[in-house]
N, C-alpha and C. Protein backbone atom coordinates (compact mmCIF):
# COMPACT_ATOMS: atom_id res chain seq x y z
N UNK A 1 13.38 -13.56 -8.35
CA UNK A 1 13.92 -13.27 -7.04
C UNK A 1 12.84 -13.44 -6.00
N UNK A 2 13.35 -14.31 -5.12
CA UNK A 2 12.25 -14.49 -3.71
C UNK A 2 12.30 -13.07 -3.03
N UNK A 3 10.89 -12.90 -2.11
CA UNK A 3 10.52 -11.79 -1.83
C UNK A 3 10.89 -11.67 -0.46
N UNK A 4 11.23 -10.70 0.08
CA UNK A 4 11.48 -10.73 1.61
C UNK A 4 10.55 -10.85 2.50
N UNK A 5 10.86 -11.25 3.41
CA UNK A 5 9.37 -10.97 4.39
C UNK A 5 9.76 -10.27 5.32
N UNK A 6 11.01 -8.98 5.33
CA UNK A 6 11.46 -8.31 6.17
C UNK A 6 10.27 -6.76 5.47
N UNK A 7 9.79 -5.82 6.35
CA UNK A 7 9.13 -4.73 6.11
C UNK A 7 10.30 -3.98 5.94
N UNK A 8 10.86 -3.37 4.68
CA UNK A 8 11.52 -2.29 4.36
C UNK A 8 10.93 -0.61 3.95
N UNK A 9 10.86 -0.03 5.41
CA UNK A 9 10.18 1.45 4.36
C UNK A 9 11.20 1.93 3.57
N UNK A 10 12.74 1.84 3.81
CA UNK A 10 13.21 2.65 3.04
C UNK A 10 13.25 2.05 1.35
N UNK A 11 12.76 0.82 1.18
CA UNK A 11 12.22 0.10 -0.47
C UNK A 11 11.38 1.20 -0.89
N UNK A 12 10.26 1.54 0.03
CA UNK A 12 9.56 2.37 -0.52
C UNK A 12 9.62 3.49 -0.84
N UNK A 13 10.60 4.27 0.12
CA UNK A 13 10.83 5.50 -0.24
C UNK A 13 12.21 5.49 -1.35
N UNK A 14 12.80 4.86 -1.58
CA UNK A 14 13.11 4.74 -3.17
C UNK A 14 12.65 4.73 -4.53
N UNK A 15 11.81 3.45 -3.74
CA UNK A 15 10.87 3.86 -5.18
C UNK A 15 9.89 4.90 -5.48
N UNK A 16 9.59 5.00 -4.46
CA UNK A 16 8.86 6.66 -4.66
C UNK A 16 9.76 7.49 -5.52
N UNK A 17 10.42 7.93 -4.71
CA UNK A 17 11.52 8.74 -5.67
C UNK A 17 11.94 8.68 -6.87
N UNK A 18 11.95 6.84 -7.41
CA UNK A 18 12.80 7.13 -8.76
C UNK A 18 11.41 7.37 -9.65
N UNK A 19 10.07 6.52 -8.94
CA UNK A 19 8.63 7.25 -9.85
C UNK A 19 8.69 8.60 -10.09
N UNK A 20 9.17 8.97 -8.69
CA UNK A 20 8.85 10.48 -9.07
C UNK A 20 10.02 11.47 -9.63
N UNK A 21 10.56 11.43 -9.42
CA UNK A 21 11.89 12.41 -10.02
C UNK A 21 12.46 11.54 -11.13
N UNK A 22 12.74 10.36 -11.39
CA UNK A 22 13.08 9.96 -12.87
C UNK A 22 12.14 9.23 -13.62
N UNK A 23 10.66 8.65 -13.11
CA UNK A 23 10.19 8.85 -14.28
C UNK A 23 8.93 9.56 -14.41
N UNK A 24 8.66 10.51 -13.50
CA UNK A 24 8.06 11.89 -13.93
C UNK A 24 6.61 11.51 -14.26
N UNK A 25 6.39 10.69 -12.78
CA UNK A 25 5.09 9.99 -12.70
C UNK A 25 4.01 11.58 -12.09
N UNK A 26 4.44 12.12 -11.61
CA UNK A 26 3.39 13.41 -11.07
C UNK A 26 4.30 14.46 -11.76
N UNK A 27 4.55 14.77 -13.08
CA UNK A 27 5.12 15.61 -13.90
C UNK A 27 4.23 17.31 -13.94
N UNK A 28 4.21 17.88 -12.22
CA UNK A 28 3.98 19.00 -12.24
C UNK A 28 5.20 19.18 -11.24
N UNK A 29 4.90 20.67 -10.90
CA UNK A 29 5.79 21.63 -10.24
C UNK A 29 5.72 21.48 -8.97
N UNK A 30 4.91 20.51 -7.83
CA UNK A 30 4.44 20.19 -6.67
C UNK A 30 5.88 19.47 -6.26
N UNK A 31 6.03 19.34 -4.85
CA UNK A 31 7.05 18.46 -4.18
C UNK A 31 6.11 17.27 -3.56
N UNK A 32 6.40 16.54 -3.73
CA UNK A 32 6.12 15.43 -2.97
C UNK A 32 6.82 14.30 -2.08
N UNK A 33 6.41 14.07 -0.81
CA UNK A 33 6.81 13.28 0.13
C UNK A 33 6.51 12.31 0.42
N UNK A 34 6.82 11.09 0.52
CA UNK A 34 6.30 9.78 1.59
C UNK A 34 6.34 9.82 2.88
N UNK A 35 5.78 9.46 3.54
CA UNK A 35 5.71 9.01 5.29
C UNK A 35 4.77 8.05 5.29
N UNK A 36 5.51 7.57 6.69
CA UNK A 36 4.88 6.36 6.90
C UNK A 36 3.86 6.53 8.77
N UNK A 37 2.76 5.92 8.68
CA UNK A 37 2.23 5.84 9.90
C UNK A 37 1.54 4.78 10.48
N UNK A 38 1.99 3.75 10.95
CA UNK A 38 1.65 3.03 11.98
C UNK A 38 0.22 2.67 12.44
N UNK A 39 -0.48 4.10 12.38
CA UNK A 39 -1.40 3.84 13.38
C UNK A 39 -3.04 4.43 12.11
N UNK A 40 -3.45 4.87 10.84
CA UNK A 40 -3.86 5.38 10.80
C UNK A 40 -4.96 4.56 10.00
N UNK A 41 -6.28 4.97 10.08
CA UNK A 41 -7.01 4.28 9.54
C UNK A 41 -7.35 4.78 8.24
N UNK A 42 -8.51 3.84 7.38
CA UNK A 42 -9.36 4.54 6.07
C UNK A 42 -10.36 5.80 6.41
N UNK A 43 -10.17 6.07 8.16
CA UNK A 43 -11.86 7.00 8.07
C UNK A 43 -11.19 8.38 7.58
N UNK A 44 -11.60 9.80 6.83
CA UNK A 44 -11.44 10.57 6.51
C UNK A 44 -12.35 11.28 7.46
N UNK A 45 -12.49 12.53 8.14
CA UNK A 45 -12.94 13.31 8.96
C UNK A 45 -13.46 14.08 7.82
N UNK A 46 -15.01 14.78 8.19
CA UNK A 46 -15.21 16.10 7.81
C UNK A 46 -14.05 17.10 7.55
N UNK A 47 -13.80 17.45 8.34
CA UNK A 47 -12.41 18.66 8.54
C UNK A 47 -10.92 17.85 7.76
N UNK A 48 -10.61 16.61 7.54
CA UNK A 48 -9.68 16.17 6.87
C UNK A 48 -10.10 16.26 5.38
N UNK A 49 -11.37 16.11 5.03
CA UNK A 49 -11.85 16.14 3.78
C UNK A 49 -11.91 17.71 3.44
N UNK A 50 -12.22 18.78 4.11
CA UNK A 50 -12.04 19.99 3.72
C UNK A 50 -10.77 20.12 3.37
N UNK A 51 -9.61 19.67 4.31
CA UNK A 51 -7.83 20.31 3.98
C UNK A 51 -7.93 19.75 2.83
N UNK A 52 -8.59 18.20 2.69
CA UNK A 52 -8.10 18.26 0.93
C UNK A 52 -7.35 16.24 1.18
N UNK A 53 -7.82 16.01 2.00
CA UNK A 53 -7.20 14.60 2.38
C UNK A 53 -7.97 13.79 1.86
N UNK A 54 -7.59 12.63 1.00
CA UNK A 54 -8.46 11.33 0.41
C UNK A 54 -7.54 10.05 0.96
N UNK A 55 -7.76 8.91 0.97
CA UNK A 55 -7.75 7.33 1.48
C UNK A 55 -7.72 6.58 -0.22
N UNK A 56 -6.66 5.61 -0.20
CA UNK A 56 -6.93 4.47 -0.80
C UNK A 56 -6.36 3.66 -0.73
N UNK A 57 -6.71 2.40 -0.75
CA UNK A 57 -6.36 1.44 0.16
C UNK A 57 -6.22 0.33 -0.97
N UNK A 58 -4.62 -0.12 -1.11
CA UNK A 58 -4.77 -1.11 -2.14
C UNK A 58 -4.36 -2.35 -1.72
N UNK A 59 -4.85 -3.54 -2.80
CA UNK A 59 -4.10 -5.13 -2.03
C UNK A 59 -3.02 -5.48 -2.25
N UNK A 60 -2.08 -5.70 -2.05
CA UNK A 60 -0.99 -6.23 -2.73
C UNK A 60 -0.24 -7.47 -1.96
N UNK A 61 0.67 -8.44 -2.59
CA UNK A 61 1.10 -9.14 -2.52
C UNK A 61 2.38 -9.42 -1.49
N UNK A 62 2.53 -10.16 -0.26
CA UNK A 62 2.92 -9.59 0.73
C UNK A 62 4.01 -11.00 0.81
N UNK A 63 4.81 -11.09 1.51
CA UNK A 63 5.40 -12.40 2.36
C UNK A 63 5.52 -11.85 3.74
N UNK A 64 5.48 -13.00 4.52
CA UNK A 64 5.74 -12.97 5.82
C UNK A 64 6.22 -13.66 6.54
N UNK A 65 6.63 -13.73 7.77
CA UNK A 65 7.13 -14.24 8.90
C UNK A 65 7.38 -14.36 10.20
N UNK A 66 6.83 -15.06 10.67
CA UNK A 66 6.31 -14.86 12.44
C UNK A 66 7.16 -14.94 13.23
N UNK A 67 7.44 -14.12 14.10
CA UNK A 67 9.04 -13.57 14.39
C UNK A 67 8.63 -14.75 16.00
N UNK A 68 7.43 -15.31 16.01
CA UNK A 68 7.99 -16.53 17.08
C UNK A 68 8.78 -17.91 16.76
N UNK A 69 7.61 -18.20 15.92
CA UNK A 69 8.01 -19.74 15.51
C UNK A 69 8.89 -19.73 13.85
N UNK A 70 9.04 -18.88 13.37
CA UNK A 70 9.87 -18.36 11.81
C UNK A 70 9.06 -19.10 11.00
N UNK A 71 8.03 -19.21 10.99
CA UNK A 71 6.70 -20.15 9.81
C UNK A 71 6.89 -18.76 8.71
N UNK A 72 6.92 -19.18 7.72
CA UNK A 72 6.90 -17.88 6.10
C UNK A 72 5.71 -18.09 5.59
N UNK A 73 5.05 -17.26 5.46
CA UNK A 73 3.62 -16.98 4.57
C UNK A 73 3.47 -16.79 3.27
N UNK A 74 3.50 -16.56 2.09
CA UNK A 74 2.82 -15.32 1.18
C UNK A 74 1.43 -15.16 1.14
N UNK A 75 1.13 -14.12 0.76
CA UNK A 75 -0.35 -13.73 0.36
C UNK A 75 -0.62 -12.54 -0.31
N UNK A 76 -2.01 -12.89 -0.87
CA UNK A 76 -2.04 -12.30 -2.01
C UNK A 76 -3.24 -10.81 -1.36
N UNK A 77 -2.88 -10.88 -0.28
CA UNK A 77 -4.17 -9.97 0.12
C UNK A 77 -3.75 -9.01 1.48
N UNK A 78 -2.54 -8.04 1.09
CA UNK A 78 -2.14 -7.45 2.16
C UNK A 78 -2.80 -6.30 1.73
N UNK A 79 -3.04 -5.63 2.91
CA UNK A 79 -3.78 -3.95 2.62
C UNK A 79 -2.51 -3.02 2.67
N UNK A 80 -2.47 -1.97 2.09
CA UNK A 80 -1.46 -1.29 2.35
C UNK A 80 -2.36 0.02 2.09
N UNK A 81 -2.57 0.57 3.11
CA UNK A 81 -3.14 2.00 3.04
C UNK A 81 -2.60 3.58 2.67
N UNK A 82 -3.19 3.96 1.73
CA UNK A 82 -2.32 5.80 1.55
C UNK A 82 -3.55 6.50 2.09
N UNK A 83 -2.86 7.48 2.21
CA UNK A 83 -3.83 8.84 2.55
C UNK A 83 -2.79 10.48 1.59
N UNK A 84 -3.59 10.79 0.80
CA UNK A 84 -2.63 11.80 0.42
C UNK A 84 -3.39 13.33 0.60
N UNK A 85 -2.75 14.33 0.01
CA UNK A 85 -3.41 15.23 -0.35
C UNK A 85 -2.50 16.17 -1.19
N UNK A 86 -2.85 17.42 -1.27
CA UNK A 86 -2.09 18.57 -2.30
C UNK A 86 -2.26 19.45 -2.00
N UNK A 87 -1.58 20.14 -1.47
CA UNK A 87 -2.05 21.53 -0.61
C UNK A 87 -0.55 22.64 -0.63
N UNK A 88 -1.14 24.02 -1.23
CA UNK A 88 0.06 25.20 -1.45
C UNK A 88 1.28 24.30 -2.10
N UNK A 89 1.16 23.51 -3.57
CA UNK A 89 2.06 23.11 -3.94
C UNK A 89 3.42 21.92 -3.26
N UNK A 90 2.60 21.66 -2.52
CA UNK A 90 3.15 20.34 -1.56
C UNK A 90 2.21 18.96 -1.51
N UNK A 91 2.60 18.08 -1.66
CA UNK A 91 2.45 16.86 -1.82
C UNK A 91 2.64 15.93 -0.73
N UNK A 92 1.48 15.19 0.13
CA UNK A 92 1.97 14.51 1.08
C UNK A 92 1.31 13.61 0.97
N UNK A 93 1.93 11.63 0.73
CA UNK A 93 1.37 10.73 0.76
C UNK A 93 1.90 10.52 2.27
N UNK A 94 1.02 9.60 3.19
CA UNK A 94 1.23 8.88 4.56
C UNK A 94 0.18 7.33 4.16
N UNK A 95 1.41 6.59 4.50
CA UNK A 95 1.11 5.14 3.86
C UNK A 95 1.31 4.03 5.16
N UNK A 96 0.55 3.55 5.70
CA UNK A 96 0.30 2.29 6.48
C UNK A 96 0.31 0.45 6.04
N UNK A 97 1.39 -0.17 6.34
CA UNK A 97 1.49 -1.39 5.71
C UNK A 97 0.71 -1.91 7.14
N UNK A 98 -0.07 -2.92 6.68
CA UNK A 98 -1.40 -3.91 7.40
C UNK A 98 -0.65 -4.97 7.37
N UNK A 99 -1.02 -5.46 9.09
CA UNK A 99 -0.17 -6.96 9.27
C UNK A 99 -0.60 -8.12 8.96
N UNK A 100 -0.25 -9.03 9.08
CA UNK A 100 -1.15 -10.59 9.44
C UNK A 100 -0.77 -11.59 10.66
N UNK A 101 -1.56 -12.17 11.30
CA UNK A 101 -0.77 -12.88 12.25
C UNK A 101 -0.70 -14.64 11.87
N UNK A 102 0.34 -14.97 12.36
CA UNK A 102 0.61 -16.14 11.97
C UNK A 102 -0.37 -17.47 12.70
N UNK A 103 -1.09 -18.15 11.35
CA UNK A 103 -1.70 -19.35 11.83
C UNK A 103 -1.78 -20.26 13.04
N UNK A 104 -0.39 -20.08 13.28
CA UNK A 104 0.12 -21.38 14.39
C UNK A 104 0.05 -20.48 15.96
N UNK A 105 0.59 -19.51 15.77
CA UNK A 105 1.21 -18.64 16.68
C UNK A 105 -0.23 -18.21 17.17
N UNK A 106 -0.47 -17.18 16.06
CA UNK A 106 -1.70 -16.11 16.35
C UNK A 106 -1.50 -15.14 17.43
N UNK A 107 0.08 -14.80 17.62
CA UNK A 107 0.39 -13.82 18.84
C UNK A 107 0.56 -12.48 18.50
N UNK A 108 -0.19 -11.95 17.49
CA UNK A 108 0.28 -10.56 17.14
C UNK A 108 0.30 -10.58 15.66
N UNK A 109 0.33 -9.17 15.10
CA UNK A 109 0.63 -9.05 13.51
C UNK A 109 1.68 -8.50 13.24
N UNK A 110 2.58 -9.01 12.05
CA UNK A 110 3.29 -9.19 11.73
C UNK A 110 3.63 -8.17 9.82
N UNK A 111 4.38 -7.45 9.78
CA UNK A 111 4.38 -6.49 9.37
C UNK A 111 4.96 -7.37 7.60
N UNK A 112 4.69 -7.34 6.95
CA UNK A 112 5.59 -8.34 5.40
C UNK A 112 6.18 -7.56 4.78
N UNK A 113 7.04 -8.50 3.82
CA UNK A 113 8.21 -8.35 2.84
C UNK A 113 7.34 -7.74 1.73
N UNK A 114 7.70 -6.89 0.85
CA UNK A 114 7.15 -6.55 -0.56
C UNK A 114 8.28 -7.02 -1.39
N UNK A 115 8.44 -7.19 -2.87
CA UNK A 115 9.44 -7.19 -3.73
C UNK A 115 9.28 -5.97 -4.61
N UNK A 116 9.73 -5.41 -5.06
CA UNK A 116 10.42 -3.92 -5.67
C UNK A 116 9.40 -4.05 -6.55
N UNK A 117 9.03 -4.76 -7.77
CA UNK A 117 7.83 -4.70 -8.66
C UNK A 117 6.45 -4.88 -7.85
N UNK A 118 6.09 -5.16 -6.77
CA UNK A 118 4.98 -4.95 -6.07
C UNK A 118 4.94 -3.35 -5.42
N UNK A 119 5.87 -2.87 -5.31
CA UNK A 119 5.97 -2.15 -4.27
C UNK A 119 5.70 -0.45 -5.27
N UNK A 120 6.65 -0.89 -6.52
CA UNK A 120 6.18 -0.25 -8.15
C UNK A 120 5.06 0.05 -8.36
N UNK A 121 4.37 -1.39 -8.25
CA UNK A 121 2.68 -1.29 -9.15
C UNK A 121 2.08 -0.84 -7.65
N UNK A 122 2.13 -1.03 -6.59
CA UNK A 122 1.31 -0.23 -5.65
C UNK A 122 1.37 1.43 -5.66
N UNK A 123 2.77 1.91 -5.53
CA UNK A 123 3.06 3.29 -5.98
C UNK A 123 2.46 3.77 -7.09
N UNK A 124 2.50 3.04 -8.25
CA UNK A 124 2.00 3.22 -9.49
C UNK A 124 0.35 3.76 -9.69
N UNK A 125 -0.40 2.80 -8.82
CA UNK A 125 -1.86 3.05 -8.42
C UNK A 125 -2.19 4.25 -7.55
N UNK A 126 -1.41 4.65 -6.78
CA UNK A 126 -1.34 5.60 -6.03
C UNK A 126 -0.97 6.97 -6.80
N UNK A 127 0.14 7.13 -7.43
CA UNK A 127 0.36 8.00 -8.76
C UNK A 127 -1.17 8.24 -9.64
N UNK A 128 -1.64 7.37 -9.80
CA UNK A 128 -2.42 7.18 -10.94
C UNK A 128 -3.96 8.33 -10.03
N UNK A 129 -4.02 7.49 -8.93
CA UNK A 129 -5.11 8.41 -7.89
C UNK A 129 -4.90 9.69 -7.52
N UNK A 130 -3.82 10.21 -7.48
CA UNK A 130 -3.52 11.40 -6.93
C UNK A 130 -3.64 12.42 -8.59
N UNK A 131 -3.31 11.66 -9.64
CA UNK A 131 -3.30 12.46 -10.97
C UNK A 131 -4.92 12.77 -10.39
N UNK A 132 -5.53 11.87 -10.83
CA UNK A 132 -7.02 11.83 -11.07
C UNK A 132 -7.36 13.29 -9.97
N UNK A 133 -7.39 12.65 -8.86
CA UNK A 133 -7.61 13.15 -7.61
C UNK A 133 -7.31 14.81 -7.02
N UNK A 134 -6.20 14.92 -7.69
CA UNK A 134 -5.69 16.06 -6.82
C UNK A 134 -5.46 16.99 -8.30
N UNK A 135 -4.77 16.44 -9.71
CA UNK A 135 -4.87 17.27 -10.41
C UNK A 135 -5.85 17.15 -11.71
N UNK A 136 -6.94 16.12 -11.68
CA UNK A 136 -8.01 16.33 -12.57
C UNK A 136 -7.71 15.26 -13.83
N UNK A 137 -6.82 14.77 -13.89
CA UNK A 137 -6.75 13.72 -14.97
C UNK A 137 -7.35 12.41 -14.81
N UNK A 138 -7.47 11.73 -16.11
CA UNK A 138 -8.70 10.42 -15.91
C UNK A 138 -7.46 9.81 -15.49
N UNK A 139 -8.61 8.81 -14.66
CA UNK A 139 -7.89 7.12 -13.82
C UNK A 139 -7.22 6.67 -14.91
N UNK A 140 -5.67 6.72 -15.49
CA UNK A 140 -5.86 5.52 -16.28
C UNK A 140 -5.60 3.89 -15.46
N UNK A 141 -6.40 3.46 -15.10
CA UNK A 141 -7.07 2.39 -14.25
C UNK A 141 -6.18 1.04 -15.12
N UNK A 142 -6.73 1.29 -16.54
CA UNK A 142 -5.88 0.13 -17.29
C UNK A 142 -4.89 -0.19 -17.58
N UNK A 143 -3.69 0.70 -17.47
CA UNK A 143 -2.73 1.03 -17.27
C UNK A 143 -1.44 0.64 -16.51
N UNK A 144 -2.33 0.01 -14.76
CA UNK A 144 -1.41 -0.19 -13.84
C UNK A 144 -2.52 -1.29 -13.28
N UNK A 145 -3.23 -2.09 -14.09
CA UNK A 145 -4.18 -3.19 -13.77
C UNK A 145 -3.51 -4.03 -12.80
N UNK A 146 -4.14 -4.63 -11.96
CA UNK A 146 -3.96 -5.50 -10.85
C UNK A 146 -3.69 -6.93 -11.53
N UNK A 147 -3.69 -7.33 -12.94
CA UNK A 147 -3.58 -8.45 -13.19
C UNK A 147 -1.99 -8.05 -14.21
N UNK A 148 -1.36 -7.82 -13.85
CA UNK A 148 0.16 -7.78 -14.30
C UNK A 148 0.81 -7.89 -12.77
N UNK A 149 0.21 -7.93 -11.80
CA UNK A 149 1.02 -9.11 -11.13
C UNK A 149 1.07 -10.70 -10.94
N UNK A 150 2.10 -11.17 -10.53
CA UNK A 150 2.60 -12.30 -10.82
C UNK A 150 1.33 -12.87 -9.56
N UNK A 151 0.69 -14.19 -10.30
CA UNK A 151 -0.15 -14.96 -9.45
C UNK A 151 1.20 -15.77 -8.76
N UNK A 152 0.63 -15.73 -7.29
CA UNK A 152 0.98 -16.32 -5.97
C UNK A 152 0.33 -17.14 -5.68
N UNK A 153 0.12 -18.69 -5.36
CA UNK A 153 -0.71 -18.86 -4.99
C UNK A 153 -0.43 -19.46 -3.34
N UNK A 154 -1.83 -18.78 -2.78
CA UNK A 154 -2.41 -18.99 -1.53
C UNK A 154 -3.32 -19.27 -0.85
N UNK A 155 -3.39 -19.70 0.31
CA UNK A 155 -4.42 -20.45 0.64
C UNK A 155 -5.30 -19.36 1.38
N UNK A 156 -6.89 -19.94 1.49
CA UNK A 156 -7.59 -18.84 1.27
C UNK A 156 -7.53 -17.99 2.30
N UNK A 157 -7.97 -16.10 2.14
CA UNK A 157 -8.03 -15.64 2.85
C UNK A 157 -8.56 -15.68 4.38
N UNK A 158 -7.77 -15.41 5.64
CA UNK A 158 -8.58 -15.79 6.97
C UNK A 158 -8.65 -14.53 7.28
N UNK A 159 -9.78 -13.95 7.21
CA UNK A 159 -9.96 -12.24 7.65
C UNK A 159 -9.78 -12.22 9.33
N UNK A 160 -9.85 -13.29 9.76
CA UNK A 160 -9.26 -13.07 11.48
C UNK A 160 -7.78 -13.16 11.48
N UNK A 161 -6.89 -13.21 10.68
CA UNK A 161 -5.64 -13.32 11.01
C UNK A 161 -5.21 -12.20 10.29
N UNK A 162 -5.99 -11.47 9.70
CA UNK A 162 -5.49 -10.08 8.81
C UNK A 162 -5.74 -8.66 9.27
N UNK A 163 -5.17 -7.93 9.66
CA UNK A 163 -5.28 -6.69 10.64
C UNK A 163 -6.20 -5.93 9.87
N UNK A 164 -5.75 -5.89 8.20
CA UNK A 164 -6.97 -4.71 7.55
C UNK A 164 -8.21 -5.38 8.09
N UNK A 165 -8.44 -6.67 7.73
CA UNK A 165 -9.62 -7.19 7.66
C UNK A 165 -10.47 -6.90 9.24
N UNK A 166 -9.53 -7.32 10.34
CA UNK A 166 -10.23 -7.10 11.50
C UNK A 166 -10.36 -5.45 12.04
N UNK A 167 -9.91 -4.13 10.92
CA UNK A 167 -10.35 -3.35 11.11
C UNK A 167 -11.49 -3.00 10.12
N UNK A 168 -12.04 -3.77 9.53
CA UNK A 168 -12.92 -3.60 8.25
C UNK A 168 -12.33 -2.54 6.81
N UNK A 169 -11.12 -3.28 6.74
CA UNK A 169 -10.63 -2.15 5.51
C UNK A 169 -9.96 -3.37 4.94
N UNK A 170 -10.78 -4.16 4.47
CA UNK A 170 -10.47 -5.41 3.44
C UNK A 170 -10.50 -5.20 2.19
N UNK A 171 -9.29 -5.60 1.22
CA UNK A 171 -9.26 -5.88 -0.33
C UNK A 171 -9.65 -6.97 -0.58
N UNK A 172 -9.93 -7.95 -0.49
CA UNK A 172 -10.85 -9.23 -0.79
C UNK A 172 -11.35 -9.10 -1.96
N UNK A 173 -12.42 -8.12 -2.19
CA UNK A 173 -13.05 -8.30 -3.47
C UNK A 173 -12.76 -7.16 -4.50
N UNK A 174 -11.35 -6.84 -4.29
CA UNK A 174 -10.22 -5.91 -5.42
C UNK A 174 -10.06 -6.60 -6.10
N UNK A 175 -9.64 -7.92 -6.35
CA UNK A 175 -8.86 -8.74 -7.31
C UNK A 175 -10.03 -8.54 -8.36
C-alpha cells in the first residue's frame, strides 16, 4: 500500500492506543496519553528535567507533498520528535512531526504522510524508551531495530530543505 503524504494525527493516536490497551506495550497501571505540538523543540530545561521530562527524537520514513506545485517526495529521514514523562501515575507523550520543504518551490515546510507500519515501529521505539526510561527496564533496542523497515529509496539528504535539520535535531546518522 502507497503511503500518504497527507499528515494524519488521528493515525497516530490509534495506534497509540491499540499499542497500548491491546497489545499491552506499557503493561503497568499508569494512563497514558498522546498530544501533539507544533512548536516544540529537543532542548529539555533544568526544571523540565526535574518534573521528570526526557526527548527522543526518531527518523522515520515520510512522503510528501508541496501543497504549491503537488511535486510528491519520499524520504527516508523525517524527524519526528517525543517528549514524554511519568508523573503521579500518568503518562504523557507530546510528539512533533518535522517538515520538509519542497525542492522546486522551497516556500515553506510541509508536514508528510506516514503509513501505519511506520507509524507502529516509531511508537514502538518510543514504548521501548519510556519502559527503559520511566520504569527501569533494558532498551530492548533489538527488538524494534530500524532495519525492519522497508528500504525507500531516496535521493540524498538536503539538510536545508529539512526543518529538523535546520533546527539542528537531525537523524542522519540514526540509520
Amino acid at each position: 500500500m502507497g503511503r500518504s503524504t497527507e499528515w494524519i494525527p488521528a493515525l497516530w493516536l490509534d495506534v497509540f492506543n491499540d499499542l497500548l490497551y491491546e497489545d499491552n506495550q506499557l503493561d503497568y497501571e499508569d494512563q497514558w496519553t498522546l498530544n501533539f505540538s507544533y512548536s516544540q523543540t529537543d532542548t529539555v530545561t533544568k526544571d523540565e528535567r526535574k518534573r521528570g521530562w526526557k526527548v527522543y527524537a526518531h527518523c522515520a520514513r515520510g512522503k510528501f507533498q508541496c501543497a504549491s506545485c503537488r511535486k510528491t517526495w519520499p524520504s527516508a529521514r523525517v524527524v519526528v520528535l517525543f517528549r514524554y514523562r511519568l508523573q503521579r501515575g500518568r503518562g504523557t507523550v507530546i510528539m512533533r512531526p518535522f517538515g520538509q520543504a519542497c525542492r522546486r518551490c522551497q516556500d515553506g515546510f510541509e508536514l508528510g504522510g506516514f503509513s501505519e507500519n511506520e507509524v507502529e515501529h516509531a511508537l514502538l521505539r518510543v514504548f521501548a524508551k519510556i519502559r527503559k526510561n520511566c520504569y527501569g527496564e533494558d532498551d530492548d533496542d533489538d527488538d524494534v531495530s530500524s532495519t525492519e523497515s522497508t528500504v525507500v529509496r531516496t535521493r540524498p539528504h538536503e539538510d536545508t530543505l529539512c526543518e529538523g535539520c535546520c533546527m539542528g535535531i537531525c537523524c542522519q546518522d540514526d540509520s
